[in-house]
C-alpha atoms as a PDB file:
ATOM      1  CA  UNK A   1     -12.561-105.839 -61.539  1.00  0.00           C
ATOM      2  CA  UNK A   2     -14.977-102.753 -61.166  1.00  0.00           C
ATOM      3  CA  UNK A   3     -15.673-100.174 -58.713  1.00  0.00           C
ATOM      4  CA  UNK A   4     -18.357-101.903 -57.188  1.00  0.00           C
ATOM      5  CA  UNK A   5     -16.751-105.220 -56.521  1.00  0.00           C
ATOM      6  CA  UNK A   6     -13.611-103.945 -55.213  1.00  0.00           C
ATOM      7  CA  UNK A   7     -15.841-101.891 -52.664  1.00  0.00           C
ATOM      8  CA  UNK A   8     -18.336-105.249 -51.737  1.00  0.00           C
ATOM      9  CA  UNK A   9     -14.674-107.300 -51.089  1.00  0.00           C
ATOM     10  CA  UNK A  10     -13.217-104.163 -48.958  1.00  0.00           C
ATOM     11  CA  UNK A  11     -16.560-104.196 -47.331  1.00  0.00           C
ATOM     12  CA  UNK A  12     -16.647-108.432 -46.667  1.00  0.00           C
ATOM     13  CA  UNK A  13     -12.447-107.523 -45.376  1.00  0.00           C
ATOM     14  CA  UNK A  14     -13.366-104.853 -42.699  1.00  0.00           C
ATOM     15  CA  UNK A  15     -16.804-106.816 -41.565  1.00  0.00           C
ATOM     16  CA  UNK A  16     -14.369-109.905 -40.913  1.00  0.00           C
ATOM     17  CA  UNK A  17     -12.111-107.726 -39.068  1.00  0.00           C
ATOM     18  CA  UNK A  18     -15.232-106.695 -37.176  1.00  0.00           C
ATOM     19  CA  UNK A  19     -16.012-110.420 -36.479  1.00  0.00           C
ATOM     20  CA  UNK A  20     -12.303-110.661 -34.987  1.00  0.00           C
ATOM     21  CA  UNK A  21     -12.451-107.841 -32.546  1.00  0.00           C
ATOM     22  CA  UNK A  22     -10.921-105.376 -33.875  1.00  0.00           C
ATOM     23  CA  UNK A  23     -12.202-101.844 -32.652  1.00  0.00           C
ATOM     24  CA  UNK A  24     -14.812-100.356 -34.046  1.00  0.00           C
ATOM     25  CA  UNK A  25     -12.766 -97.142 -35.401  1.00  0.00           C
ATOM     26  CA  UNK A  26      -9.801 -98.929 -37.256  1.00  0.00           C
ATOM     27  CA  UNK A  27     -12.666-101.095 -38.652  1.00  0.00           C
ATOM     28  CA  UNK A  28     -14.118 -97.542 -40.161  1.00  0.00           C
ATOM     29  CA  UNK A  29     -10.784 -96.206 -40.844  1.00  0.00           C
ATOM     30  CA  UNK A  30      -9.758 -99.297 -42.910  1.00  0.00           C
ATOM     31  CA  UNK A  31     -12.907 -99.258 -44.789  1.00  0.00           C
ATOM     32  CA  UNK A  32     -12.600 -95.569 -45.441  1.00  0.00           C
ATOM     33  CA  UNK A  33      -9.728 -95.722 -46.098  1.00  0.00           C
ATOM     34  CA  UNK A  34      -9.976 -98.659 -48.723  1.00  0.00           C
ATOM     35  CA  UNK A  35     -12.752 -97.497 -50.423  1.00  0.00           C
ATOM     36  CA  UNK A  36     -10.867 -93.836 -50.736  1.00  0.00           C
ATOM     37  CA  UNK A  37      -8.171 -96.024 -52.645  1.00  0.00           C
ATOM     38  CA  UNK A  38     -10.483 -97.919 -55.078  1.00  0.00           C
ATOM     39  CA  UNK A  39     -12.733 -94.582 -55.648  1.00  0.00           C
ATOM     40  CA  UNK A  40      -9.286 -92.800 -56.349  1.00  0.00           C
ATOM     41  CA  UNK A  41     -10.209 -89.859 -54.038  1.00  0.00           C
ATOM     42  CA  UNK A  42      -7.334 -87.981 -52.312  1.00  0.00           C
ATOM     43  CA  UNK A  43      -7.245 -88.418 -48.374  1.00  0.00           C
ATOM     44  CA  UNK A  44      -5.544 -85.286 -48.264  1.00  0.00           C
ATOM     45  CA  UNK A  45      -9.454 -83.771 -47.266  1.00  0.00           C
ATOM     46  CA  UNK A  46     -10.007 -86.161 -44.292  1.00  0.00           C
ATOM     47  CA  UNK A  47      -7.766 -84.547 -41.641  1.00  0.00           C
ATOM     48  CA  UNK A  48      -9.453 -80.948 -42.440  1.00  0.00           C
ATOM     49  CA  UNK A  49     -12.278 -83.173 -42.007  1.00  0.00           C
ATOM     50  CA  UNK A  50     -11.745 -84.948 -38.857  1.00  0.00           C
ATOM     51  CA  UNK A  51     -10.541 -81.159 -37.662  1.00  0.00           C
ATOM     52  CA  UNK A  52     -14.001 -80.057 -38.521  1.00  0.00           C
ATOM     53  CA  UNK A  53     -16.028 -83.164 -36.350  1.00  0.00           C
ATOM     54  CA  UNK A  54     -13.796 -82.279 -32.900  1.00  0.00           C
ATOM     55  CA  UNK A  55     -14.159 -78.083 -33.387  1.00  0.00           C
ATOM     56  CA  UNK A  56     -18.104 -78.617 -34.451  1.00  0.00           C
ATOM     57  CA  UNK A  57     -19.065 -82.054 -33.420  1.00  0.00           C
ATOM     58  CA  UNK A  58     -21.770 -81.960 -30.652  1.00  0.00           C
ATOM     59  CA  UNK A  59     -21.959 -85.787 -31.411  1.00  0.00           C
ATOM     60  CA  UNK A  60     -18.775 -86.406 -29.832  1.00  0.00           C
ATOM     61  CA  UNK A  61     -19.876 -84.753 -26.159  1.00  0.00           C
ATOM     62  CA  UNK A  62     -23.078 -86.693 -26.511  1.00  0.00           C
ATOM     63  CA  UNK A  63     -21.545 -89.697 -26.629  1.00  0.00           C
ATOM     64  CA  UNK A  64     -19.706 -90.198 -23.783  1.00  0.00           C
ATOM     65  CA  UNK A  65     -23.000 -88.054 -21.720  1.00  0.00           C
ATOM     66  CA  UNK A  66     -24.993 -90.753 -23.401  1.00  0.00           C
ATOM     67  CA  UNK A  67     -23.086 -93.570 -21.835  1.00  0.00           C
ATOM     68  CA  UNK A  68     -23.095 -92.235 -18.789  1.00  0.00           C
ATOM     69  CA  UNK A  69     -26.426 -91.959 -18.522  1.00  0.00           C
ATOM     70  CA  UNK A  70     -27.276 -95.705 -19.606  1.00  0.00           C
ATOM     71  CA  UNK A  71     -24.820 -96.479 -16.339  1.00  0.00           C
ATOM     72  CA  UNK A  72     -26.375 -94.491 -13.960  1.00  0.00           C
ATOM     73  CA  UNK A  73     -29.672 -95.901 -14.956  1.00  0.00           C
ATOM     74  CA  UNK A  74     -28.356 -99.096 -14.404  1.00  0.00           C
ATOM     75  CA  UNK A  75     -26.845 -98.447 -11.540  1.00  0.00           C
ATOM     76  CA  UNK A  76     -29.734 -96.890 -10.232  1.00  0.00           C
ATOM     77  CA  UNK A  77     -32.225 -99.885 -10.507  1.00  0.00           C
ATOM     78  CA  UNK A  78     -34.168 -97.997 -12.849  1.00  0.00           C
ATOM     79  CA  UNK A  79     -33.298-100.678 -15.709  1.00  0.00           C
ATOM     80  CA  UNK A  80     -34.346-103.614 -14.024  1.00  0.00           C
ATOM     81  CA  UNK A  81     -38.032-101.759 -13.000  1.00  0.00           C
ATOM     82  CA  UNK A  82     -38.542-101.176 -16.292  1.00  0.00           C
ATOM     83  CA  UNK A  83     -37.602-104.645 -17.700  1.00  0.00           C
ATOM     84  CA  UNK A  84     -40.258-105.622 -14.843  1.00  0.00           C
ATOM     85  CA  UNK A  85     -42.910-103.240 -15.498  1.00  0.00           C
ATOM     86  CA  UNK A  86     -42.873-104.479 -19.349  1.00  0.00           C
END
């Protein structure tokens, strides 16, 4: 089989797995992961890599700032006023 189908069947696998429940992250991981494999790269790059996102990775304090902002807007009322208002 080539490249390309091995990837599209890896990709149909994980989006199953999605459908199932698994988290989110081993869903990414396992694709990753997989398509690493078929592409024959080395993995030995992703932990410098995954070093790199917590040192430098603003992304990862937004995130969680992010969610708590949708709560407190919740919370607040201020959701439901502007589902009204529209």
């Amino acid at each position: 089989m080539t490249d390309g189908t091995l990837i599209t069947l890896v990709s149909i696998g994980v989006t199953l797995l999605f459908m199932l429940g698994v988290p989110v992250f081993l869903v990414i991981a396992y694709w990753v992961i997989g398509c690493s494999f078929i592409l024959s790269l080395t993995l030995d790059n992703m932990g410098a890599e995954l070093l790199n996102v917590f040192n430098k990775g603003f992304a990862l304090l937004a995130m969680p700032l992010f969610i708590l902002t949708g709560d407190l807007i919740n919370k607040s009322g201020i959701a439901r006023r502007l589902s009204d208002f529209a």
